[in-house]
Protein backbone atom coordinates (compact mmCIF):
# COMPACT_ATOMS: atom_id res chain seq x y z
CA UNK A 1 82.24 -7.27 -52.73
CA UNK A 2 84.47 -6.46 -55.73
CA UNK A 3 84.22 -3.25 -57.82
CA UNK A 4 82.16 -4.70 -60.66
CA UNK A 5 79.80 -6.31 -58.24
CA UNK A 6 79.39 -2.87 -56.01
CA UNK A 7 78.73 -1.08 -59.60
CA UNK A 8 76.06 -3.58 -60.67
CA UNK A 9 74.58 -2.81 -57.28
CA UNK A 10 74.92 0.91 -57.55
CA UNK A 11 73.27 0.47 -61.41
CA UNK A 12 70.48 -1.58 -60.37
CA UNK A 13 69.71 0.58 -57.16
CA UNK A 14 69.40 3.72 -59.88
CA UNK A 15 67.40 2.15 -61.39
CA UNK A 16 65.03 1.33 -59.18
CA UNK A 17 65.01 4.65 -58.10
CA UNK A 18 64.17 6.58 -61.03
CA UNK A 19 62.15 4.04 -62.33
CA UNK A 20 59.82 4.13 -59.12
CA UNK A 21 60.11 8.71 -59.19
CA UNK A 22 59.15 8.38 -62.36
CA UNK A 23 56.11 5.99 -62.59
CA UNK A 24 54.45 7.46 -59.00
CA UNK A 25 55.40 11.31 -61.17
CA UNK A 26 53.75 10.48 -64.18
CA UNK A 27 51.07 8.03 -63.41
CA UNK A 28 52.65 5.53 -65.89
CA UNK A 29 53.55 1.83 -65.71
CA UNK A 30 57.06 1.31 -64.31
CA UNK A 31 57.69 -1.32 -66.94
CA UNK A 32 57.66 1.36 -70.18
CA UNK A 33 60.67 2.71 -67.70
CA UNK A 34 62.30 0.00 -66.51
CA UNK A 35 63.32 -2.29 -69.88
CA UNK A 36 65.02 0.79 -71.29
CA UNK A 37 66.90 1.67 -68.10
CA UNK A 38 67.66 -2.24 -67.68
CA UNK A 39 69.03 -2.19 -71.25
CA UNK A 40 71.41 0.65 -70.30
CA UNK A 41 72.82 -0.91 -67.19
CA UNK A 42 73.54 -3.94 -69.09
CA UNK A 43 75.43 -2.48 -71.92
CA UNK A 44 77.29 -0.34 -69.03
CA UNK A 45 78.13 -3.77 -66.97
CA UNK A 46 80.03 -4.94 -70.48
CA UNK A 47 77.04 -7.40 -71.59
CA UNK A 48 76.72 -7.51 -75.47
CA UNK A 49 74.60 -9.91 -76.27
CA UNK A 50 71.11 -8.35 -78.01
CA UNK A 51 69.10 -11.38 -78.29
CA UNK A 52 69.57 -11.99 -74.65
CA UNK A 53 69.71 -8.82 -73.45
CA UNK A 54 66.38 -7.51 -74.15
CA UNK A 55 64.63 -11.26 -72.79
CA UNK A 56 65.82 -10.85 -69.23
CA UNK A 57 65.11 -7.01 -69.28
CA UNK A 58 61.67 -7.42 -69.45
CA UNK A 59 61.39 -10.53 -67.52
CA UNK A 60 63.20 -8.53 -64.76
CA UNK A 61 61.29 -5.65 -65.27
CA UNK A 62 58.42 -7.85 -65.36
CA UNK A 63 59.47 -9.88 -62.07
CA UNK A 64 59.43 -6.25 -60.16
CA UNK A 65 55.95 -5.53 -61.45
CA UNK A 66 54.47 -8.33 -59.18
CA UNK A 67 54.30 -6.41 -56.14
CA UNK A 68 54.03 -2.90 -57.36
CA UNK A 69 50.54 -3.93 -58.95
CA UNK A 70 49.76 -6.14 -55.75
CA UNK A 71 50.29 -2.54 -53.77
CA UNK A 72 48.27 -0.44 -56.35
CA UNK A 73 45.30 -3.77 -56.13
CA UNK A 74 45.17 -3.38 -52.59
CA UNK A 75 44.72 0.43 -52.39
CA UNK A 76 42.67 0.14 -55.67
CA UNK A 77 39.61 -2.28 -53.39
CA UNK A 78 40.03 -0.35 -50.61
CA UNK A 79 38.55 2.28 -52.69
CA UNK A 80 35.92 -0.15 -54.55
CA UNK A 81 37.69 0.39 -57.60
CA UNK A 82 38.15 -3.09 -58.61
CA UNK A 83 35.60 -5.04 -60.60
CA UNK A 84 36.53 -8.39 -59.25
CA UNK A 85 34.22 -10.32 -61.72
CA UNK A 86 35.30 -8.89 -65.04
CA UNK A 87 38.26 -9.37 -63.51
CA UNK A 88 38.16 -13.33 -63.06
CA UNK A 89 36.92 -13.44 -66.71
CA UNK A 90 40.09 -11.49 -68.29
CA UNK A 91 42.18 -13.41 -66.44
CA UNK A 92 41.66 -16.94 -68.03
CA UNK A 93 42.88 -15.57 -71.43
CA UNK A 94 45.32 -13.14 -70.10
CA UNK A 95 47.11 -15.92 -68.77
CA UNK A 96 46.69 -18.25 -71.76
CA UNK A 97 47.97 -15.06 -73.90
CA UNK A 98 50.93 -14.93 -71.74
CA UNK A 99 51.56 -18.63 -71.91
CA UNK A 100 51.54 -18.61 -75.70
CA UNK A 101 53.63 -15.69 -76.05
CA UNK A 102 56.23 -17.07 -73.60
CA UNK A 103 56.50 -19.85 -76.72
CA UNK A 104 56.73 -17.14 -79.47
CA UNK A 105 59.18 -15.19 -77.24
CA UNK A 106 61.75 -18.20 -76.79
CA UNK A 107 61.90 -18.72 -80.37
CA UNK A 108 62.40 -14.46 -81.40
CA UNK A 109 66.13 -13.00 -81.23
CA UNK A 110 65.74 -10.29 -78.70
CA UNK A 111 66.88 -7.56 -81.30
CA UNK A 112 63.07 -8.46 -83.04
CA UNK A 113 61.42 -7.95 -79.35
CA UNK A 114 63.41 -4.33 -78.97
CA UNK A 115 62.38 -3.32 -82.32
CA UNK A 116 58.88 -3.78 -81.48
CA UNK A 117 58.88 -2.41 -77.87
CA UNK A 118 60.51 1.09 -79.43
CA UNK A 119 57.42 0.73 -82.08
CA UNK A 120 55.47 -0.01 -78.65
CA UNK A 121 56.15 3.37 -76.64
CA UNK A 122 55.91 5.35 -79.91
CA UNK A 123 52.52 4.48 -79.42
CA UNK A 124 52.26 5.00 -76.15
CA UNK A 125 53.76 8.73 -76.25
CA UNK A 126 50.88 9.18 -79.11
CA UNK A 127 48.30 8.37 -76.91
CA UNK A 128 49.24 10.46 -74.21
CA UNK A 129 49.84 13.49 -76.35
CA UNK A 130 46.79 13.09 -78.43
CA UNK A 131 44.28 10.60 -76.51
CA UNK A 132 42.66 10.27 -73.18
CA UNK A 133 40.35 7.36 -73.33
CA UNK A 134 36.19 8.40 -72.43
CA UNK A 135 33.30 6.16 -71.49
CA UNK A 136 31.92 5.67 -75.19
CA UNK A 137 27.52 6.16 -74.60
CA UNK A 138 25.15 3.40 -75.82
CA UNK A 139 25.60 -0.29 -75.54
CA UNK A 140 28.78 -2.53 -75.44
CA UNK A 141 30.47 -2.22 -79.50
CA UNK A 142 30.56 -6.55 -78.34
CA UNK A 143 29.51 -8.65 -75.77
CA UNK A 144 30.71 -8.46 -72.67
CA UNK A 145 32.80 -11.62 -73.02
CA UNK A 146 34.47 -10.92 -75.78
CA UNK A 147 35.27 -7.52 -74.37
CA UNK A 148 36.57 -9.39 -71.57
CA UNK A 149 38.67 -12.44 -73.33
CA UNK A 150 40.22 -9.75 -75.83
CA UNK A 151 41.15 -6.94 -73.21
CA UNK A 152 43.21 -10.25 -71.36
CA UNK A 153 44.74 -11.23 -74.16
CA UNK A 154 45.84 -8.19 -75.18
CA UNK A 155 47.41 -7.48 -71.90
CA UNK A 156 48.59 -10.89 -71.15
CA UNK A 157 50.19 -10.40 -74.76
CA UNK A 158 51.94 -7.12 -74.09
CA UNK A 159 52.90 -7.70 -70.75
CA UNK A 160 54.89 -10.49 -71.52
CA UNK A 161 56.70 -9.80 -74.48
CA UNK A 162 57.73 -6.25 -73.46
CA UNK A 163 58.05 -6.49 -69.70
CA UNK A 164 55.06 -3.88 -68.90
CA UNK A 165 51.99 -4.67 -66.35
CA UNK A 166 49.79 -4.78 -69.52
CA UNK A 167 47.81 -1.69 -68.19
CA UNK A 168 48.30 0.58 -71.05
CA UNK A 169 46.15 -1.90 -73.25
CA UNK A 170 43.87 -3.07 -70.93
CA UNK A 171 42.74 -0.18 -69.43
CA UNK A 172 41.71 1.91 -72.64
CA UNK A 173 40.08 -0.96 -73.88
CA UNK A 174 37.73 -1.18 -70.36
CA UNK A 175 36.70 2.27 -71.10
CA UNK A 176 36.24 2.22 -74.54
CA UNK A 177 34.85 -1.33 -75.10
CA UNK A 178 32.60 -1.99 -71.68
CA UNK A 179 32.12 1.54 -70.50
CA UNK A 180 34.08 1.30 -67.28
CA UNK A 181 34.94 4.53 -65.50
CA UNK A 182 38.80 4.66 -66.28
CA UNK A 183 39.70 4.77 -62.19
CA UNK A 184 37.31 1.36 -61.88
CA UNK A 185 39.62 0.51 -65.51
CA UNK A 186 42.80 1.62 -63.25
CA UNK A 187 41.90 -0.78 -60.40
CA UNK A 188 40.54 -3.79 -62.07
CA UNK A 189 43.89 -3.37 -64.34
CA UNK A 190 46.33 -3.48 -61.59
CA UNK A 191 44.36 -6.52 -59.79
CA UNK A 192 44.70 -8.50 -63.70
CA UNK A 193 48.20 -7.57 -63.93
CA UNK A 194 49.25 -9.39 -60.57
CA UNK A 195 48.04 -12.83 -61.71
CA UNK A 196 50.06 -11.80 -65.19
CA UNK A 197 53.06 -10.90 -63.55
CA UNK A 198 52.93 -13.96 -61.60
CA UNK A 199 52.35 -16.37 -64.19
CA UNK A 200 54.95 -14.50 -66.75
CA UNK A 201 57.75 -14.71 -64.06
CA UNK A 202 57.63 -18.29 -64.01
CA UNK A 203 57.70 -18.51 -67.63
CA UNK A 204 60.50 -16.49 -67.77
CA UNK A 205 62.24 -18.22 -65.06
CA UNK A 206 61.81 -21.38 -67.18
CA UNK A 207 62.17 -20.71 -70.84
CA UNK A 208 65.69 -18.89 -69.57
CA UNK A 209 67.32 -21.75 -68.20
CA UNK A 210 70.36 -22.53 -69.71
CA UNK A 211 70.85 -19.57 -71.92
CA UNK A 212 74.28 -18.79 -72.68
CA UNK A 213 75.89 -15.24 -72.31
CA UNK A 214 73.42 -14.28 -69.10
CA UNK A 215 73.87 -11.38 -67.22
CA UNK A 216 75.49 -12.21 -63.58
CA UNK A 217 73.60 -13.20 -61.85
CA UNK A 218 70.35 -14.46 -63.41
CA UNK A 219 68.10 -16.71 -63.11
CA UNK A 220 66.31 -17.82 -66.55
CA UNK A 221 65.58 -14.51 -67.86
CA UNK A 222 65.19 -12.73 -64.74
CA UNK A 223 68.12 -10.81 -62.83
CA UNK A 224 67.50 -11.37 -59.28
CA UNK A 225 70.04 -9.04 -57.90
CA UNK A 226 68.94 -6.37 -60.04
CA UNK A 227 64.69 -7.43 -59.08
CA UNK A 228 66.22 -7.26 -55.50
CA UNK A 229 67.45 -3.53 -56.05
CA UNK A 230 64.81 -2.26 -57.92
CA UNK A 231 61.79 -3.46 -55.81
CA UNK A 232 62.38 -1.70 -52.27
CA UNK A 233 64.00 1.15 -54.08
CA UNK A 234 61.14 1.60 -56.65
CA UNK A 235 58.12 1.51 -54.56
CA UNK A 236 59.53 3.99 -52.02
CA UNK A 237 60.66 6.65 -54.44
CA UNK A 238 57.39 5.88 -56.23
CA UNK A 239 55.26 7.28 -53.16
CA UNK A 240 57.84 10.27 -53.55
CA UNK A 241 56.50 10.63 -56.96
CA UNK A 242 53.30 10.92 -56.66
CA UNK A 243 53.76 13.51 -53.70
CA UNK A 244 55.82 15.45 -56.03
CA UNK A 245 53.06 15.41 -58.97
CA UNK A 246 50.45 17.20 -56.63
CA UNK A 247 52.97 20.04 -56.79
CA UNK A 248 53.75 20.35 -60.03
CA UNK A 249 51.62 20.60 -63.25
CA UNK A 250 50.70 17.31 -64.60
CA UNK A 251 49.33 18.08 -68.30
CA UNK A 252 53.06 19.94 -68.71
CA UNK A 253 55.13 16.90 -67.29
CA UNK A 254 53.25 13.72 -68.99
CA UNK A 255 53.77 15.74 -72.49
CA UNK A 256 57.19 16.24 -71.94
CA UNK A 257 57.66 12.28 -70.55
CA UNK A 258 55.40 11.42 -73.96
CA UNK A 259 58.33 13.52 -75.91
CA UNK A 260 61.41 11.56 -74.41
CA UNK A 261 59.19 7.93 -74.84
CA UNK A 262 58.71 8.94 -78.86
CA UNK A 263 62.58 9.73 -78.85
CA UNK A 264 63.51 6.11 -76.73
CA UNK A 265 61.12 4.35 -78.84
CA UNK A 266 63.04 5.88 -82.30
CA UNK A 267 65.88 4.81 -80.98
CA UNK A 268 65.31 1.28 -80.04
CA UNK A 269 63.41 0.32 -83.02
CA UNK A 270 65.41 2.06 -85.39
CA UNK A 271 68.89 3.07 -83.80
């Protein structure tokens, strides 16, 4: 193995295993850590090219997410904490979502798709400053299977064009629309997001093929030696994570992660 090679294993390994600290730490979706840290590695192994770039960091980052959400499913109905039924009904249009934004993704320059994932975790460090989502009283605002069809899409939506399990949509919109108790949301989330991952993978690993100016390496737009890195790495040092965050105060820590998200997302939409 030749320097560059052993430094492209080095990067990807680091990633993995701050990505996986950081998600089991924070209780947050390794993909809103991944993409950015992706991006990084990329620009740091001498690849230049945006519009690429950005594609084949989230389908990576998306690739990894398969069995990190298979994991959390399986612990998740162990507990009883996965609705399977609402489940099967997201998961009709949260694949269709992701199969229609695999189209809109192969036609927009990558630079577009950054802008709007910086726009994306500006958001997300919003809601976890100012918002925890409660089970709203009374009826369903809709019915049921609108609830259902929307909270896929959404998901199927995000999770595709930004690299990210789709949880941080789907699972406010559980508790908000339907009621759900957000653990049940958690659980019924992470089973959706494996049939996402799945089916946005292979998209990825199609609508890639024959791109010029790939990172080495890659397959369509995923990066199989860096998915091969991250994976082990990531769901190891996650455990470690979450063993660390009974120590420590979590309130404190996800404020000051919500801080560093609003300054990554500045900087990718706007820097």
């Amino acid at each position: 193995m030749d320097t560059a090679h052993l430094a492209a294993v080095v990067a990807y390994l680091g990633v993995g295993l701050l990505a996986g600290f950081l998600a089991g730490l924070l209780g947050v979706g390794g993909g809103i850590i991944m993409v950015p840290l992706f991006l990084l590695v990329f620009h740091f192994l001498g690849y230049r090219n945006p519009d690429v770039l950005f594609h084949v960091a989230a389908g990576t980052s998306l690739a990894v997410i398969i069995p990190t959400a298979f994991s959390s499913a399986r612990t998740h109905t162990r507990h009883g904490n996965v609705l399977w039924k609402p489940m099967l009904a997201m998961a009709p249009a949260g694949i269709l979502a992701v199969h229609l934004a695999s189209i809109v993704a192969a036609r927009t320059a990558g630079g577009t798709l950054r802008s709007a994932f910086g726009v994306l975790l500006v958001l997300i460090s919003a809601q976890m400053l100012f918002f925890t989502p409660k089970p709203r009283p009374g009826p369903p605002p809709v019915p049921p299977w609108i609830a259902f069809s929307l909270t896929g899409a959404v998901a199927g939506s995000l999770s595709f064009f930004f690299g990210i399990g789709g949880g941080v949509a789907a699972v406010p919109l559980l508790v908000l629309l339907l009621g759900i108790p957000i653990h049940v949301a958690v659980g019924t989330s992470s089973a959706l997001i494996v049939f996402l991952a799945i089916y946005g993978t292979a998209r990825n690993l199609l609508i890639g093929r024959g791109v010029p100016d790939l990172p080495e390496f890659s397959f369509g737009y995923v990066n199989l030696l860096a998915a091969a890195c991250v994976m082990p790495t990531s769901i190891v040092t996650a455990r470690v994570g979450a063993n660390t965050a009974q120590r420590l105060p979590g309130t404190t820590l996800r404020r000051i992660f919500a801080v560093f998200l609003a300054l990554e997302g500045f900087q990718l939409a706007f820097g």
